[in-house]
N, C-alpha and C. Protein backbone atom coordinates (compact mmCIF):
# COMPACT_ATOMS: atom_id res chain seq x y z
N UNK A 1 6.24 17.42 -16.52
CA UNK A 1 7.16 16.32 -16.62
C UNK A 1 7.19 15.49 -15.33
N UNK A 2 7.24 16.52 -14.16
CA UNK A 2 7.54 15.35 -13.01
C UNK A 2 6.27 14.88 -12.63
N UNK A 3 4.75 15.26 -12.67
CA UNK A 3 3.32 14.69 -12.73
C UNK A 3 3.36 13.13 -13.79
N UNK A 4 4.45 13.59 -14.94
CA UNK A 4 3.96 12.09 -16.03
C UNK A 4 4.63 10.95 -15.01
N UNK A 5 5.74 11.45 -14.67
CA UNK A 5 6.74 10.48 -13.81
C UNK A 5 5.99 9.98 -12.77
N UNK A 6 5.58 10.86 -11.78
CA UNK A 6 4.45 10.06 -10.41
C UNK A 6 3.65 9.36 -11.39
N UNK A 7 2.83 9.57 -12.03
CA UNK A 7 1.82 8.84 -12.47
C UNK A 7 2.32 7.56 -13.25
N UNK A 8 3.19 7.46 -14.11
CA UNK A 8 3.27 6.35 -14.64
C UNK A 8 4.32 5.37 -13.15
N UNK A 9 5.15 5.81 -12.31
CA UNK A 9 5.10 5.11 -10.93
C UNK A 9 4.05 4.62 -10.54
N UNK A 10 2.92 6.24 -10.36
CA UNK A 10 1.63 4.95 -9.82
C UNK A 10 1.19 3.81 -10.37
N UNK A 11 1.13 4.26 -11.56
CA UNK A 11 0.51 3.05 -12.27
C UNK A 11 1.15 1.73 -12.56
N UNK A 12 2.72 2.30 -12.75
CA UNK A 12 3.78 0.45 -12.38
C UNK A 12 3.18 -0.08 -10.97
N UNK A 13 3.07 0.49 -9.64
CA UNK A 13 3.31 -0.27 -8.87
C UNK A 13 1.94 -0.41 -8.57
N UNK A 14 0.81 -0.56 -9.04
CA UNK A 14 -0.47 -0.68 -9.05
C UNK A 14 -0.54 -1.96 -9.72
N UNK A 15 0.24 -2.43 -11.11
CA UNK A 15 -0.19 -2.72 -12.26
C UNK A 15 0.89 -4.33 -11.59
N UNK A 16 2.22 -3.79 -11.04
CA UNK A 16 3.06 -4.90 -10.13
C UNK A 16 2.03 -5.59 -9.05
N UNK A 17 1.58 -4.33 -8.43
CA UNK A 17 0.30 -5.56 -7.30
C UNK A 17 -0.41 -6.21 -7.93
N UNK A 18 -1.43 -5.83 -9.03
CA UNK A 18 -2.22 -6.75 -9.41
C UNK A 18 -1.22 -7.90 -10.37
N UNK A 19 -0.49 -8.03 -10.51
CA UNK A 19 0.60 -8.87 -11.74
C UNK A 19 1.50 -9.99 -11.10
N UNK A 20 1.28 -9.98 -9.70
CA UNK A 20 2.05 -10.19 -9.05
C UNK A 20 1.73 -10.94 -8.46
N UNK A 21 0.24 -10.57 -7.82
CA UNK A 21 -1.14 -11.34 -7.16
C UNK A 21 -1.07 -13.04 -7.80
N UNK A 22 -0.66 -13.75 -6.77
CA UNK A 22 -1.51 -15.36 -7.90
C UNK A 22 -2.64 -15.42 -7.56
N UNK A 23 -3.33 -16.15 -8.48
CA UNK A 23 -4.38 -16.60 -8.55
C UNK A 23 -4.90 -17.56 -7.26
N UNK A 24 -5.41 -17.45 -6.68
CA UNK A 24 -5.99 -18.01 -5.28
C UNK A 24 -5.64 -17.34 -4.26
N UNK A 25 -4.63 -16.08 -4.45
CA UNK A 25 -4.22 -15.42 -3.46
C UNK A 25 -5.01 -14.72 -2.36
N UNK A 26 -4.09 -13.60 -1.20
CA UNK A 26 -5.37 -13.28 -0.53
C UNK A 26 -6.88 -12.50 -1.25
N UNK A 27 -7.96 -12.58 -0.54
CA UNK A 27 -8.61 -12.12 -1.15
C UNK A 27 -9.08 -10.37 -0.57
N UNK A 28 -9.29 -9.42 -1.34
CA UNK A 28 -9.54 -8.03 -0.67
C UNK A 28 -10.12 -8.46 0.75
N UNK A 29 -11.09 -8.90 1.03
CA UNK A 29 -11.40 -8.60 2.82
C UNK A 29 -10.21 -9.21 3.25
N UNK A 30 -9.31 -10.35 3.30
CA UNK A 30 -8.47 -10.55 4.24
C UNK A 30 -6.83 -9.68 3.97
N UNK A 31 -6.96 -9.14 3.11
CA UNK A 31 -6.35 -8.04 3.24
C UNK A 31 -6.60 -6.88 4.15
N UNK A 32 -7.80 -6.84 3.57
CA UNK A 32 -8.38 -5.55 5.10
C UNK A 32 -7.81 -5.64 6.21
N UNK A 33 -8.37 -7.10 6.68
CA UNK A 33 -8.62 -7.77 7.76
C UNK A 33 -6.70 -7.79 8.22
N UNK A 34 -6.10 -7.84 7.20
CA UNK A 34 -4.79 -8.31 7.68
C UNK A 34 -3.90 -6.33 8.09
N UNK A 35 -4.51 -5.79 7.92
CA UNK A 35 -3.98 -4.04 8.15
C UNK A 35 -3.27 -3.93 9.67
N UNK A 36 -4.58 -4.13 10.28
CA UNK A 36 -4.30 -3.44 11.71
C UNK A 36 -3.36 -4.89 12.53
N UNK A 37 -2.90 -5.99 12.06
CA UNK A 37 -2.06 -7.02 11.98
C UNK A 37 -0.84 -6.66 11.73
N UNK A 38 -0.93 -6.11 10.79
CA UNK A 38 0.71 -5.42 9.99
C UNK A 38 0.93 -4.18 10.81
N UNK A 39 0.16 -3.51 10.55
CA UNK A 39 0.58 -2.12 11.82
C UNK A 39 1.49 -3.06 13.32
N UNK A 40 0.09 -3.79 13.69
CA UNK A 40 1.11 -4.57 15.18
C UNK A 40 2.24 -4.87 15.26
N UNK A 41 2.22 -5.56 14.29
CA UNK A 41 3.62 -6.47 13.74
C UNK A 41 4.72 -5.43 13.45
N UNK A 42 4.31 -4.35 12.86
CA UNK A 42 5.61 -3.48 12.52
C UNK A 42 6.07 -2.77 13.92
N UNK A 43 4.82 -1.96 14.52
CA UNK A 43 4.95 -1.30 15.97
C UNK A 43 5.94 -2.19 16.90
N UNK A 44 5.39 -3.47 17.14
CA UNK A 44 6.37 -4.42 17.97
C UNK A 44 7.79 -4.51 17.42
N UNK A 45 7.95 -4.30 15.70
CA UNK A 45 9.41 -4.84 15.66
C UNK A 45 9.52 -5.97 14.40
N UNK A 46 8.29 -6.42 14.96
CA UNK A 46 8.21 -8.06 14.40
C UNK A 46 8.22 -8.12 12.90
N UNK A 47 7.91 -7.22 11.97
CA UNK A 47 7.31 -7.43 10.53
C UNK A 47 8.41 -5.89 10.27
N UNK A 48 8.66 -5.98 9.00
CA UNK A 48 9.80 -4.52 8.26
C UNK A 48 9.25 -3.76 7.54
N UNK A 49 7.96 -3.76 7.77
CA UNK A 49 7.14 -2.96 6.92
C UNK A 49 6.97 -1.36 6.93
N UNK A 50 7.75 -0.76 8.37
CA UNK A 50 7.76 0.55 8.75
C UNK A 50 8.04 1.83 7.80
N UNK A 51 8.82 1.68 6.67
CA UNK A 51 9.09 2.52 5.77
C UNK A 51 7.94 3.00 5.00
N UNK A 52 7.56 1.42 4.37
CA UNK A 52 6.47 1.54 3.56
C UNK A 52 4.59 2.13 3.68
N UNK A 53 4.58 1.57 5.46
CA UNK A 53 3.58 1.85 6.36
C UNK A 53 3.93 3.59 6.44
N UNK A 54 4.78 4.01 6.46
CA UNK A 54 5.23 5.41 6.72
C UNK A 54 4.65 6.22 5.48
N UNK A 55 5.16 5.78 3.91
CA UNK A 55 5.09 6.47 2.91
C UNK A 55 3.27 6.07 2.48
N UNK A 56 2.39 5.35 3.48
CA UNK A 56 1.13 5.14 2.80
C UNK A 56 -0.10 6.14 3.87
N UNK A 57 0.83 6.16 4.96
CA UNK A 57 0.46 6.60 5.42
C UNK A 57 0.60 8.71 5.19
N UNK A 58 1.69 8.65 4.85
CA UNK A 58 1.47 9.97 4.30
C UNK A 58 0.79 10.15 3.01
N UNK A 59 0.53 9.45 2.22
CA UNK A 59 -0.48 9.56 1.45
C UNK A 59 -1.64 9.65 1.56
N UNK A 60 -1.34 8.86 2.56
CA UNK A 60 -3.62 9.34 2.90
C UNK A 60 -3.75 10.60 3.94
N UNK A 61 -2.27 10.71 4.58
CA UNK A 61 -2.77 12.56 5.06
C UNK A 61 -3.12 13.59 3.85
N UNK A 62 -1.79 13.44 2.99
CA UNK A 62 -2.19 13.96 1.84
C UNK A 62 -3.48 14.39 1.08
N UNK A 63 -4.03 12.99 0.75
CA UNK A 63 -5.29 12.84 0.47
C UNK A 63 -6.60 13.85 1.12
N UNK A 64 -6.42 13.62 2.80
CA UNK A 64 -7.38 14.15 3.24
C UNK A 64 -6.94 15.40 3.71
N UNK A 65 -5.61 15.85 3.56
CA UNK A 65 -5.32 17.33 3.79
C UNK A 65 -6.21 17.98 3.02
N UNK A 66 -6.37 19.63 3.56
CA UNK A 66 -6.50 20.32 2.83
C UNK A 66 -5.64 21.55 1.93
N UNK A 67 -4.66 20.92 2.02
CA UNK A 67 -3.46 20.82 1.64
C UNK A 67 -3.22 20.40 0.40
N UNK A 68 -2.93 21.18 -0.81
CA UNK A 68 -2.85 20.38 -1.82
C UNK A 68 -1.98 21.07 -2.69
N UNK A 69 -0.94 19.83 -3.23
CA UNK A 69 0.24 20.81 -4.17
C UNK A 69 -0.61 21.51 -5.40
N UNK A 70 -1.51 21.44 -6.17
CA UNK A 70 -2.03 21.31 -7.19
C UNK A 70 -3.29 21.46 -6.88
N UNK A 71 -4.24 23.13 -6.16
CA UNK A 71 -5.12 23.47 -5.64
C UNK A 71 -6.78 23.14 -6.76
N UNK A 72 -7.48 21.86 -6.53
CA UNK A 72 -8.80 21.64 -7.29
C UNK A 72 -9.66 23.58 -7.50
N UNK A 73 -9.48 24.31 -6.75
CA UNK A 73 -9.88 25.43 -7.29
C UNK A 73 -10.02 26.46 -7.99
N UNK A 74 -8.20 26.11 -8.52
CA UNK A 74 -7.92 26.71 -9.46
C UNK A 74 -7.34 25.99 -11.25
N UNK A 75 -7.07 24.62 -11.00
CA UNK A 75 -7.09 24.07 -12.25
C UNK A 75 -7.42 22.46 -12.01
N UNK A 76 -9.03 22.65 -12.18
CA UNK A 76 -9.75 21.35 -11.26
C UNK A 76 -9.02 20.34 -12.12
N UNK A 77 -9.15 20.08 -13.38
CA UNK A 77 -8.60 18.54 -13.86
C UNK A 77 -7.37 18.16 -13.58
N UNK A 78 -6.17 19.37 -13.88
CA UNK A 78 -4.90 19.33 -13.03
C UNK A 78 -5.04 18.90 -11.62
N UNK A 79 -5.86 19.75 -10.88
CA UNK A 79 -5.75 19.03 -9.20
C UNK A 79 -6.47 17.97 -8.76
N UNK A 80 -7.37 17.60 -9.82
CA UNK A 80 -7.51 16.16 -9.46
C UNK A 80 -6.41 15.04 -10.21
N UNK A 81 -5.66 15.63 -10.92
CA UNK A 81 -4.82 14.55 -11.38
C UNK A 81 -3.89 14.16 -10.37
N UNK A 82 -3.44 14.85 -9.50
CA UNK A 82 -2.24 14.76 -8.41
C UNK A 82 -3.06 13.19 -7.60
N UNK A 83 -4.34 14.21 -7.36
CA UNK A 83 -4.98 13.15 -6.25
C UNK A 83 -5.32 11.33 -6.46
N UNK A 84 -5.41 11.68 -8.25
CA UNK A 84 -5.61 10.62 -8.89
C UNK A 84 -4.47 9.69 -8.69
N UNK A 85 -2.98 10.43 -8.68
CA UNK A 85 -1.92 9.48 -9.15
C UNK A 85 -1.87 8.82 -7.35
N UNK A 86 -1.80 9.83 -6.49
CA UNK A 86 -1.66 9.44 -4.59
C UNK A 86 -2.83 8.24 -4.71
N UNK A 87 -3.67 8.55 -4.86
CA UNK A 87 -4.82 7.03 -4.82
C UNK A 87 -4.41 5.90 -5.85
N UNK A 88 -3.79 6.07 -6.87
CA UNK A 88 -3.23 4.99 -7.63
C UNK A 88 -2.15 4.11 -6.97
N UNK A 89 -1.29 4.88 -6.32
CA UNK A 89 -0.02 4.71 -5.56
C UNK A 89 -0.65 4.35 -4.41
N UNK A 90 -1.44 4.27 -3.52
CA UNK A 90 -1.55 4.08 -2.68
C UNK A 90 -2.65 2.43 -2.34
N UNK A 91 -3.49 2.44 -3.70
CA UNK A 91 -4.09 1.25 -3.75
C UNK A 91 -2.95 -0.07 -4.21
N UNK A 92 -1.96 0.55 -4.75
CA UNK A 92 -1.29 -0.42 -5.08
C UNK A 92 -0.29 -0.83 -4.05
N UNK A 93 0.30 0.40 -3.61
CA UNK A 93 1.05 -0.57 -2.07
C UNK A 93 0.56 -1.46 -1.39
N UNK A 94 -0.80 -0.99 -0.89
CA UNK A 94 -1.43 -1.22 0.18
C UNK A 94 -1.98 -2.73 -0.04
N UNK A 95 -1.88 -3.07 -1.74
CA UNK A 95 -2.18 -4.21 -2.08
C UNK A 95 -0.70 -4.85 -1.81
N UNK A 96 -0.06 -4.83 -2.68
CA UNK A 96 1.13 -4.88 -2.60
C UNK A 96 1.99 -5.48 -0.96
N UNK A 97 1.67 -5.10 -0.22
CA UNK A 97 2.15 -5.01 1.18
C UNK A 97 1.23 -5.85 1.78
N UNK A 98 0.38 -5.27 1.79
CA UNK A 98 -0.32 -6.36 2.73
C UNK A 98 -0.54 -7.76 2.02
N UNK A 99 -0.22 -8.11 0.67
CA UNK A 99 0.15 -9.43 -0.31
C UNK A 99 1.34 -10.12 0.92
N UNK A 100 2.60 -9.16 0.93
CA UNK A 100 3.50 -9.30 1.24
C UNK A 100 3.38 -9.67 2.75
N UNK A 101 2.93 -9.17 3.74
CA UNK A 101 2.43 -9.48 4.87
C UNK A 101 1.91 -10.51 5.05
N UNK A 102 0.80 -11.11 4.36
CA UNK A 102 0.29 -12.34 4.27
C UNK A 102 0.87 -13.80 4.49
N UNK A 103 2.11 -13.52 3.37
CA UNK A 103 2.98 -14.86 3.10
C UNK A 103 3.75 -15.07 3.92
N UNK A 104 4.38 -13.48 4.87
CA UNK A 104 5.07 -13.36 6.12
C UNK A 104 4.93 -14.17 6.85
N UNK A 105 3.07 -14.00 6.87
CA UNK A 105 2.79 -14.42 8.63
C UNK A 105 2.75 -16.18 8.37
N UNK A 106 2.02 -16.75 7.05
CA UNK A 106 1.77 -18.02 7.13
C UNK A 106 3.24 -18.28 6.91
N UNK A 107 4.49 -17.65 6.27
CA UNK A 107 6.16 -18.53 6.62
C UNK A 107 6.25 -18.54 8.08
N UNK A 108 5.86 -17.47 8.65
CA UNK A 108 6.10 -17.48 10.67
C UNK A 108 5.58 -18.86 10.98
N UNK A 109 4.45 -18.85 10.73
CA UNK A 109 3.85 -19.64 10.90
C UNK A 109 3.69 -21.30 11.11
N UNK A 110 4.08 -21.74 9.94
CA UNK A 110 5.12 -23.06 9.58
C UNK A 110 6.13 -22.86 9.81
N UNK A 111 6.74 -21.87 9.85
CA UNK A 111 8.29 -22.10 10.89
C UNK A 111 8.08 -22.50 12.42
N UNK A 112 7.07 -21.59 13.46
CA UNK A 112 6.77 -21.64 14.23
C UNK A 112 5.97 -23.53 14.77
N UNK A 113 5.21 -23.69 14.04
CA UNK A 113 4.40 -24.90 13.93
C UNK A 113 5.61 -26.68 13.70
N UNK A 114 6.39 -25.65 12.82
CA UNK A 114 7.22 -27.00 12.36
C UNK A 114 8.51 -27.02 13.78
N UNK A 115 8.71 -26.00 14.64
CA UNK A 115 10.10 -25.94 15.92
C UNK A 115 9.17 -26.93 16.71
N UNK A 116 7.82 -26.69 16.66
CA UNK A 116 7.06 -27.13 17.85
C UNK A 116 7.05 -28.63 18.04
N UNK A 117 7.25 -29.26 16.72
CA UNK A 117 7.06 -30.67 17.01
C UNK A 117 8.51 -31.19 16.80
């Protein structure tokens, strides 16, 4: 019961990033590109992303732990399902957020640009 629950989470907030995305939006590399930006931005203060940076980031310890609630050795399709739903959940924040980051920096931006003159 609580595996259907993570998973259909993952899959809302996967299904919200891509749904959410407009059309001309960023594109995957400047998302990439925009990561270690958002980390800065949160470290300094500047951006509120720290919660979320927190919960993606324990997902990918997760991931690469060897550590696993749901051991692949003993009921492989079960323990890859866990891993399945953490990578679902985690492609979708990460979209999700760094979407969100994006629009941040270009509002800073024109705010910043528009005091100046």
């Amino acid at each position: 019961m609580a595996n259907n629950l993570r998973r259909v989470a993952a899959f809302k907030a996967l299904w919200h990033a891509f749904s959410t995305s407009r059309r001309g939006g960023p594109s995957i590399g400047q998302r990439i590109a925009a990561v270690p930006r958002m980390i800065k931005a949160i470290v300094t203060g500047k951006y509120d992303g720290g919660k979320s940076l927190l919960l993606m980031a324990g997902a990918l310890a997760y991931l690469i732990s060897p550590i696993d609630l749901v051991p692949e050795a003993f009921l492989f399709l079960v323990g890859l399902a866990d891993d399945a739903v953490v990578i679902t959940w985690l492609a979708g924040s990460v979209l999700s957020e760094t979407e969100r980051f994006i629009e941040w920096e270009q509002d800073r931006d024109r705010i910043l640009i528009g005091k100046a003159h």
